[in-house]
Structure formats: C-alpha cells, structure tokens
PDB file of N, CA and C in Angstrom:
ATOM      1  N   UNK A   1      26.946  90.137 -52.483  1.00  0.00           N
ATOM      2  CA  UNK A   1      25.939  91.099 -52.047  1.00  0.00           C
ATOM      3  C   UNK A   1      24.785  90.327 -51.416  1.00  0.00           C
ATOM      4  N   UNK A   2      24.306  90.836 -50.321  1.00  0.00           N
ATOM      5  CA  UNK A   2      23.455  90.023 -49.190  1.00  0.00           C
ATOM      6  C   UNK A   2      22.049  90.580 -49.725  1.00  0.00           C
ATOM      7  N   UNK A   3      20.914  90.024 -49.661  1.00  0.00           N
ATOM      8  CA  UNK A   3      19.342  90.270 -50.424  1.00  0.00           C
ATOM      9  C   UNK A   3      19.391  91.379 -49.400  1.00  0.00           C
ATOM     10  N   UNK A   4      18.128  91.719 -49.702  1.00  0.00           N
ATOM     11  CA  UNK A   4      17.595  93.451 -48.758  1.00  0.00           C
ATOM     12  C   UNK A   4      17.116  92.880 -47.334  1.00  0.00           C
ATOM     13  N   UNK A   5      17.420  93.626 -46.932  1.00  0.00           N
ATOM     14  CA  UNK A   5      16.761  92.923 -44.918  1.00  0.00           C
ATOM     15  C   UNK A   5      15.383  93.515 -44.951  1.00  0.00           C
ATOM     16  N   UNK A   6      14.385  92.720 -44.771  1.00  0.00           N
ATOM     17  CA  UNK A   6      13.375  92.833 -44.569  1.00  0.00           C
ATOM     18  C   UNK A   6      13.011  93.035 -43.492  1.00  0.00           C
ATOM     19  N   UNK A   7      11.867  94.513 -42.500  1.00  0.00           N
ATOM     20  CA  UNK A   7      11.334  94.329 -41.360  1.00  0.00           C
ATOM     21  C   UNK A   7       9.802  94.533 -41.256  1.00  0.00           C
ATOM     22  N   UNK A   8       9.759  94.510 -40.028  1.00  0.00           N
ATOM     23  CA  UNK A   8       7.898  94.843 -40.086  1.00  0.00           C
ATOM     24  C   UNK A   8       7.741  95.153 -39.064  1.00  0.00           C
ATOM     25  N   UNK A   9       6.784  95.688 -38.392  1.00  0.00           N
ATOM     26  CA  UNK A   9       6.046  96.555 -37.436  1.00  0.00           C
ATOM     27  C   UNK A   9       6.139  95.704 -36.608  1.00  0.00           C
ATOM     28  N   UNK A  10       7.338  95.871 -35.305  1.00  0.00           N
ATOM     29  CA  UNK A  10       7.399  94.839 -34.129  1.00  0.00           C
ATOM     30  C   UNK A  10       5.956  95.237 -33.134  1.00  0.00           C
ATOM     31  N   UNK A  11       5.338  94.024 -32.345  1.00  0.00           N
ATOM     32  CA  UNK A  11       4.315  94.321 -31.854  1.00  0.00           C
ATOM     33  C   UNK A  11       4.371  93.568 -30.072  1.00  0.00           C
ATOM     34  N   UNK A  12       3.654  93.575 -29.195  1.00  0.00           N
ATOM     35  CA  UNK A  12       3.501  93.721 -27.924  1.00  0.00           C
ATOM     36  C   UNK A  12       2.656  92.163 -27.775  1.00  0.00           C
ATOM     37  N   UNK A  13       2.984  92.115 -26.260  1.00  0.00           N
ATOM     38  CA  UNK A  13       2.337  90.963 -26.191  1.00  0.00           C
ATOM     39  C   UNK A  13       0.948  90.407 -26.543  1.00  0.00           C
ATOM     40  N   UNK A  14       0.047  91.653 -26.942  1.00  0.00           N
ATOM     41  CA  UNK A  14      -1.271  91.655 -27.325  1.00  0.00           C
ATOM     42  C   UNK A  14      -1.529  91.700 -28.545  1.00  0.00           C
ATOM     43  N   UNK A  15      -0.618  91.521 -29.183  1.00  0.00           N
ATOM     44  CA  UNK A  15      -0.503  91.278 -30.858  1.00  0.00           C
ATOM     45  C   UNK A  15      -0.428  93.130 -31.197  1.00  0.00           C
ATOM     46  N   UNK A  16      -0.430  93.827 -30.214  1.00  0.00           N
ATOM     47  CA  UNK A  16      -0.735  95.585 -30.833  1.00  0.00           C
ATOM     48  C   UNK A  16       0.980  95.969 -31.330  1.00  0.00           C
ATOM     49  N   UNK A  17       0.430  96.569 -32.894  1.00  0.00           N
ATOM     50  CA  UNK A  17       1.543  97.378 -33.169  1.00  0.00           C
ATOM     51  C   UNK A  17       2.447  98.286 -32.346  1.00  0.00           C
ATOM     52  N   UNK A  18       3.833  98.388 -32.137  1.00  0.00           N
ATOM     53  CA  UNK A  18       4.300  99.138 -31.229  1.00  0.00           C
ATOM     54  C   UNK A  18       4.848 100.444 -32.282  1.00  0.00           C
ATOM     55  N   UNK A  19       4.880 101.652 -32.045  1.00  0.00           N
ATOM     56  CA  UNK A  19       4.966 102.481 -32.550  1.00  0.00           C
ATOM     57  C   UNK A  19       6.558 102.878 -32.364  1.00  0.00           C
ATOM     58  N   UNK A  20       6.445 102.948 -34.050  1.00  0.00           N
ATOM     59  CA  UNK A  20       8.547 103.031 -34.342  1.00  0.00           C
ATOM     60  C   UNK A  20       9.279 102.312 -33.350  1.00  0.00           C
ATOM     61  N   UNK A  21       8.822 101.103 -33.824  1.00  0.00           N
ATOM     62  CA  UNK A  21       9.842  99.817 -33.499  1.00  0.00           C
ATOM     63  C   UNK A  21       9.837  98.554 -34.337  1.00  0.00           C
ATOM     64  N   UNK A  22      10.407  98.148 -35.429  1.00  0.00           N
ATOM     65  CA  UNK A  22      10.322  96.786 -36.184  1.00  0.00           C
ATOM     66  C   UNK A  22      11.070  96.171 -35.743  1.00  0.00           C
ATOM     67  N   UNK A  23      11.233  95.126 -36.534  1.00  0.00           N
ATOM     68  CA  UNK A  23      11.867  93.714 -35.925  1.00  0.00           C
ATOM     69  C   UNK A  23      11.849  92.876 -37.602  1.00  0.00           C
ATOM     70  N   UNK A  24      13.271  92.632 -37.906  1.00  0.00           N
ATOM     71  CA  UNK A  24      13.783  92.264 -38.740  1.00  0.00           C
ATOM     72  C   UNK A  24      13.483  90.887 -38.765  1.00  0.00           C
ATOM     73  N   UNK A  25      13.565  89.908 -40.425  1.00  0.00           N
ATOM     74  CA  UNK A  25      13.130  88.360 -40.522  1.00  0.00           C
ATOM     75  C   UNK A  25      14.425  87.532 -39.432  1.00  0.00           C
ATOM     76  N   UNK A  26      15.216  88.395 -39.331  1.00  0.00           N
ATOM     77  CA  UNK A  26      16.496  87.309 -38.915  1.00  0.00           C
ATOM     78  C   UNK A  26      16.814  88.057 -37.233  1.00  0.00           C
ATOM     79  N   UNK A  27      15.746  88.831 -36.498  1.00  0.00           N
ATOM     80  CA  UNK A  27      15.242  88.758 -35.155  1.00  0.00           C
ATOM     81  C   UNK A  27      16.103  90.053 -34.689  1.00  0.00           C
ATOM     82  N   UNK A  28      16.832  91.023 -35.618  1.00  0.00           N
ATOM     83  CA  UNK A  28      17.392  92.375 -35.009  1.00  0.00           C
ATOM     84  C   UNK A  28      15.803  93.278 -35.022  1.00  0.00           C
ATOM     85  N   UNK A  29      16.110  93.800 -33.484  1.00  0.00           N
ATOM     86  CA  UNK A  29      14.875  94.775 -33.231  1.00  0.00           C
ATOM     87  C   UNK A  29      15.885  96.306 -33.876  1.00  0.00           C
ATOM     88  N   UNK A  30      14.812  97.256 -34.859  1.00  0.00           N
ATOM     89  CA  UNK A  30      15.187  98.675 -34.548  1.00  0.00           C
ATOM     90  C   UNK A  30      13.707  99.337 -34.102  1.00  0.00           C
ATOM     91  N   UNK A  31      14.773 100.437 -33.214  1.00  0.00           N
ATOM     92  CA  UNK A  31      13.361 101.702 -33.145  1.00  0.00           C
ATOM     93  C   UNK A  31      14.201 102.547 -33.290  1.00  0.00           C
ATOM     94  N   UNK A  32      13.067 103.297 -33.310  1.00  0.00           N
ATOM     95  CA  UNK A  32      13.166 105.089 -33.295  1.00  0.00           C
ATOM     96  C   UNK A  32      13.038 105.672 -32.160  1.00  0.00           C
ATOM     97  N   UNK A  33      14.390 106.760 -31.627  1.00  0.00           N
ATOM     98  CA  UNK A  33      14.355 107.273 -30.819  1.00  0.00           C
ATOM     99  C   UNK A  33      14.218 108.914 -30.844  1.00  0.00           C
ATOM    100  N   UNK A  34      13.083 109.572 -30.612  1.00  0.00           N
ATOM    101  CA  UNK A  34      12.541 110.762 -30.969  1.00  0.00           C
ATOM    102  C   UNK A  34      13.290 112.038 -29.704  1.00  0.00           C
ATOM    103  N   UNK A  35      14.632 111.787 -30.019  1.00  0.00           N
ATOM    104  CA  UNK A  35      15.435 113.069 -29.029  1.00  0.00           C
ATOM    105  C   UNK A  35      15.171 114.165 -29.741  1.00  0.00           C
ATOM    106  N   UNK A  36      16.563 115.308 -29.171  1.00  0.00           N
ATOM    107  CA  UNK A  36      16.576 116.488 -29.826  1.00  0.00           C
ATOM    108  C   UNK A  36      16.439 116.077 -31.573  1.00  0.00           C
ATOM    109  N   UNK A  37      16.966 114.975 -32.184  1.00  0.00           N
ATOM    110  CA  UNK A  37      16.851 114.589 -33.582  1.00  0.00           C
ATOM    111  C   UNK A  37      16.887 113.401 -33.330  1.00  0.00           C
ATOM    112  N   UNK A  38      16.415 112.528 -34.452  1.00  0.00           N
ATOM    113  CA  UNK A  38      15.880 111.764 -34.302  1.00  0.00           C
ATOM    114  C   UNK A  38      17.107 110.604 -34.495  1.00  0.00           C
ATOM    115  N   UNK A  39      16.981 108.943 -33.520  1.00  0.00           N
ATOM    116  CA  UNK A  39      18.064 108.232 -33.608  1.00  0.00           C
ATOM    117  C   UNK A  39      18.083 106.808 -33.799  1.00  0.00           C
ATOM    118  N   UNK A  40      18.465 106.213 -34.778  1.00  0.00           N
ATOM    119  CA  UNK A  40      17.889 104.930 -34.183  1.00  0.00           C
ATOM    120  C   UNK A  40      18.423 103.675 -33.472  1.00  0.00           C
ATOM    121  N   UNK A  41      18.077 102.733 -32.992  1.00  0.00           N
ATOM    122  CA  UNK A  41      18.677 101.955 -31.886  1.00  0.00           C
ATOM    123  C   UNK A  41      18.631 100.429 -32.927  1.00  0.00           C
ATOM    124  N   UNK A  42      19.544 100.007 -32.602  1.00  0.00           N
ATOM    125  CA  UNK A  42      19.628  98.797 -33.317  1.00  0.00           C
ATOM    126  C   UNK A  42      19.935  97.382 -32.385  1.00  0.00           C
ATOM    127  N   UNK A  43      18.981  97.032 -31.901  1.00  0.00           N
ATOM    128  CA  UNK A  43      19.420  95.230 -30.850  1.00  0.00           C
ATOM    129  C   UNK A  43      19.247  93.879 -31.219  1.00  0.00           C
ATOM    130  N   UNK A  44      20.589  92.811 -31.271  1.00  0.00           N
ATOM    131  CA  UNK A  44      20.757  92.057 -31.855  1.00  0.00           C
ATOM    132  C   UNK A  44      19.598  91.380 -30.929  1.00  0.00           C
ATOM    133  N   UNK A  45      19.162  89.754 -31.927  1.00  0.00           N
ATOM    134  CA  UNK A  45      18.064  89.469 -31.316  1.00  0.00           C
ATOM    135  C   UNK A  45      18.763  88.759 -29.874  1.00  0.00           C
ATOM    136  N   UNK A  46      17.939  88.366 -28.880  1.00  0.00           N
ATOM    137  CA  UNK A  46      18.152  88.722 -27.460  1.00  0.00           C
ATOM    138  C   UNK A  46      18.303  89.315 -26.852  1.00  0.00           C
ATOM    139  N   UNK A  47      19.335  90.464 -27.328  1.00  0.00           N
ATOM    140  CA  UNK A  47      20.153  91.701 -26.565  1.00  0.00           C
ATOM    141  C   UNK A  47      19.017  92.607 -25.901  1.00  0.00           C
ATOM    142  N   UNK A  48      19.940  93.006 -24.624  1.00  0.00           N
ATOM    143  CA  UNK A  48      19.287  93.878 -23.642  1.00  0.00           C
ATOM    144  C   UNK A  48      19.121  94.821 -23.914  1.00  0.00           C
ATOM    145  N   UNK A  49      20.429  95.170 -24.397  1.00  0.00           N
ATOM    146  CA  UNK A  49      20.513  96.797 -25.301  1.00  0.00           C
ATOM    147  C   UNK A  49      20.993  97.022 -26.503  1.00  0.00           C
ATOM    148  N   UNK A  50      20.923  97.899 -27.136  1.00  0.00           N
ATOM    149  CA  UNK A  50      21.174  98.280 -27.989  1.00  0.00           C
ATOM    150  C   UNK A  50      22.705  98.325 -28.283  1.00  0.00           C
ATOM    151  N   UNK A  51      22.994  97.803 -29.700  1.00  0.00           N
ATOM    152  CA  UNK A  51      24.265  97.463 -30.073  1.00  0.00           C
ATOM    153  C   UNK A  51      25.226  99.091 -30.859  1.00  0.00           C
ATOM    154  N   UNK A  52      24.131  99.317 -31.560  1.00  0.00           N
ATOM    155  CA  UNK A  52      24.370 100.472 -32.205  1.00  0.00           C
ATOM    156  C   UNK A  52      23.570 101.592 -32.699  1.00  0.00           C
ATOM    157  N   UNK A  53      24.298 102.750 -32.696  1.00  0.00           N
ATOM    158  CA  UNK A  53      23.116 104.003 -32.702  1.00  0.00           C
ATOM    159  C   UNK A  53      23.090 104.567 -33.930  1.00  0.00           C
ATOM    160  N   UNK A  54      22.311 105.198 -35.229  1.00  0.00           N
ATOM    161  CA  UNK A  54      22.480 106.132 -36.191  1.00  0.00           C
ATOM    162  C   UNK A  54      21.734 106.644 -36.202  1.00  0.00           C
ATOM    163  N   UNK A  55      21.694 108.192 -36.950  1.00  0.00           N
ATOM    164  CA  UNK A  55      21.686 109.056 -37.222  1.00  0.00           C
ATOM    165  C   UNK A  55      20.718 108.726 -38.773  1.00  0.00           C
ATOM    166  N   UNK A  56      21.059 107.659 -39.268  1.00  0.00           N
ATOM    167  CA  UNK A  56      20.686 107.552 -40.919  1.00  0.00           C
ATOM    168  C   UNK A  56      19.891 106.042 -40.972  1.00  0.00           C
ATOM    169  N   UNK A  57      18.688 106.101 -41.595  1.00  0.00           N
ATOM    170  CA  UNK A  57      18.111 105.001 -41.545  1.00  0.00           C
ATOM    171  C   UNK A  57      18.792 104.231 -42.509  1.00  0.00           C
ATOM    172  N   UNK A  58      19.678 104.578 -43.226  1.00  0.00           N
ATOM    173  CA  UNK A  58      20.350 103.643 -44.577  1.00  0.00           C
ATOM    174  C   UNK A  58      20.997 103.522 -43.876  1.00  0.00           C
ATOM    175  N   UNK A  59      22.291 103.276 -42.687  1.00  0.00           N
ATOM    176  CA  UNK A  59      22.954 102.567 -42.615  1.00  0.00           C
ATOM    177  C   UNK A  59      22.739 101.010 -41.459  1.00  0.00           C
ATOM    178  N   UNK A  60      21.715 101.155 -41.426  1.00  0.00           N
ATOM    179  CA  UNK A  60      20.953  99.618 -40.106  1.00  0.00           C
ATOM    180  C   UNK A  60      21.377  98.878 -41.011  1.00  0.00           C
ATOM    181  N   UNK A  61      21.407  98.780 -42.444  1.00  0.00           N
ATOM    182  CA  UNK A  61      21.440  97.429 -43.012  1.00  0.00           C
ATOM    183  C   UNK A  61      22.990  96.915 -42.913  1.00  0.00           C
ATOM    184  N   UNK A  62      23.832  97.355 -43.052  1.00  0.00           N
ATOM    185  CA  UNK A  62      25.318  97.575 -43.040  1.00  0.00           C
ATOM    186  C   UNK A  62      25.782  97.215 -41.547  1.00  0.00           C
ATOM    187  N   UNK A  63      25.063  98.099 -40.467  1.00  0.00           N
ATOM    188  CA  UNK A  63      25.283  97.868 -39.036  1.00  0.00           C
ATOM    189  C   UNK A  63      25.084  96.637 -38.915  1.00  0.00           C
ATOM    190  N   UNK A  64      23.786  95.919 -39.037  1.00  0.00           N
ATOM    191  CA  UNK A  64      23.216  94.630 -39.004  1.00  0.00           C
ATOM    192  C   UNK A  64      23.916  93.489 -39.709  1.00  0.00           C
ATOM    193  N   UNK A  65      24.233  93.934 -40.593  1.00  0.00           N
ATOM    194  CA  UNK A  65      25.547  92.908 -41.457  1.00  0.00           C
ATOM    195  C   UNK A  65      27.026  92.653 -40.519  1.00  0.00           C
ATOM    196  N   UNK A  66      27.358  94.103 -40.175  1.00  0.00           N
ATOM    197  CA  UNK A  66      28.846  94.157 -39.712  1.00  0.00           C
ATOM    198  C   UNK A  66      28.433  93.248 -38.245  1.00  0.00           C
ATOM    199  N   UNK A  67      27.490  93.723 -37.631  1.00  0.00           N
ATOM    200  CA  UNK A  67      26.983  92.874 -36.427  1.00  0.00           C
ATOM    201  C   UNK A  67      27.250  91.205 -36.728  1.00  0.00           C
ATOM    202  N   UNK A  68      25.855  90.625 -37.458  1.00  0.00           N
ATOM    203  CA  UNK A  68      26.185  89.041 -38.453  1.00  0.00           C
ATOM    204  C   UNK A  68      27.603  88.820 -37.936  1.00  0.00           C
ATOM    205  N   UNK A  69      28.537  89.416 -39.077  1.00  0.00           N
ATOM    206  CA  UNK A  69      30.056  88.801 -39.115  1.00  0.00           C
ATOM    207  C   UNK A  69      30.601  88.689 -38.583  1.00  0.00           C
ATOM    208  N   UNK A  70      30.749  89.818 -37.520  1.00  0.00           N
ATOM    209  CA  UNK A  70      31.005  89.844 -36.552  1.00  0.00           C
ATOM    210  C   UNK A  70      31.126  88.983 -35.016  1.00  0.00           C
ATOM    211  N   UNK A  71      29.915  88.154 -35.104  1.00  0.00           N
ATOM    212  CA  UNK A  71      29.278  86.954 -34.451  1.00  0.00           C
ATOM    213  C   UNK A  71      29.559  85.939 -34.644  1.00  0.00           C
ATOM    214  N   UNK A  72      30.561  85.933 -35.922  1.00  0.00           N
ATOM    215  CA  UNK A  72      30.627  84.356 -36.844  1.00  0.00           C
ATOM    216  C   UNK A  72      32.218  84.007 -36.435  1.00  0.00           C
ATOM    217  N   UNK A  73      32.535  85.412 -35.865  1.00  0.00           N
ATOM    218  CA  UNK A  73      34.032  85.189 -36.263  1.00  0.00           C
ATOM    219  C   UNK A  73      34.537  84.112 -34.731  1.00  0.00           C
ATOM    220  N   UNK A  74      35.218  83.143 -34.242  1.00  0.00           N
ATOM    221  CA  UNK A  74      35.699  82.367 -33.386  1.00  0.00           C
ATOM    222  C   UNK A  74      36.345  83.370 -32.638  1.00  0.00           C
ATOM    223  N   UNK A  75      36.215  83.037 -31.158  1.00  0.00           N
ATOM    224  CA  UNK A  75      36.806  83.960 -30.552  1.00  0.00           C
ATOM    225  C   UNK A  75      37.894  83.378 -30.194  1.00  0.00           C
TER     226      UNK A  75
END
C-alpha cells in the first residue's frame, strides 16, 4: 500500500493561487473542470494534456498510481 498523495494549490508564474488546480509532491497537475457536472483532469508531470478524466475525486489517487506503473513498465 502506497502513503496518501499529497497536493496543494498549484500556482502561476506570480506565485498567485490558481483556482481548482493542484499539483501533486511527485509533479501530477489536477484541476477541476466546471462543465454541465463537474470533471476532473489529471496531467502527468510535463504532459500537454490531460491523461485522464473522472467524475470522482477518490479515484485521482488510483489513476495517478496506474499512470506511475504504467511508466515503469519497459517498452
């Protein structure tokens, strides 16, 4: 079992808080995307875009894991 993923209030080049968007210790950005319901976006660190979408804020940690292993594996 992997410790809890920790994030915090990702912020702008001016040090200003960006609103519903963190950024995880190990560099995955999520935000919040305020559609018809609400969604969230999950981008590995570098990535242009977004890797994966939910519906449920409990499952980023799981996404973000399966992502990890995913990365590790030799292609």
């Amino acid at each position: 079992m992997s410790d809890k993923l920790r994030w915090r209030q990702k912020r702008d080049r001016d040090n200003k808080p960006i609103n519903d968007c963190w950024i995880t210790e190990c560099g995955y950005t999520v935000a919040l995307c305020r559609l018809p319901n609400n969604r969230y976006t999950v981008s590995a660190p570098g990535g242009i875009a977004p890797f994966a979408y939910t519906n449920e804020r409990d499952d980023i940690e799981a996404l973000i894991q399966a992502h990890k292993e995913a990365q590790a594996v030799p292609a």
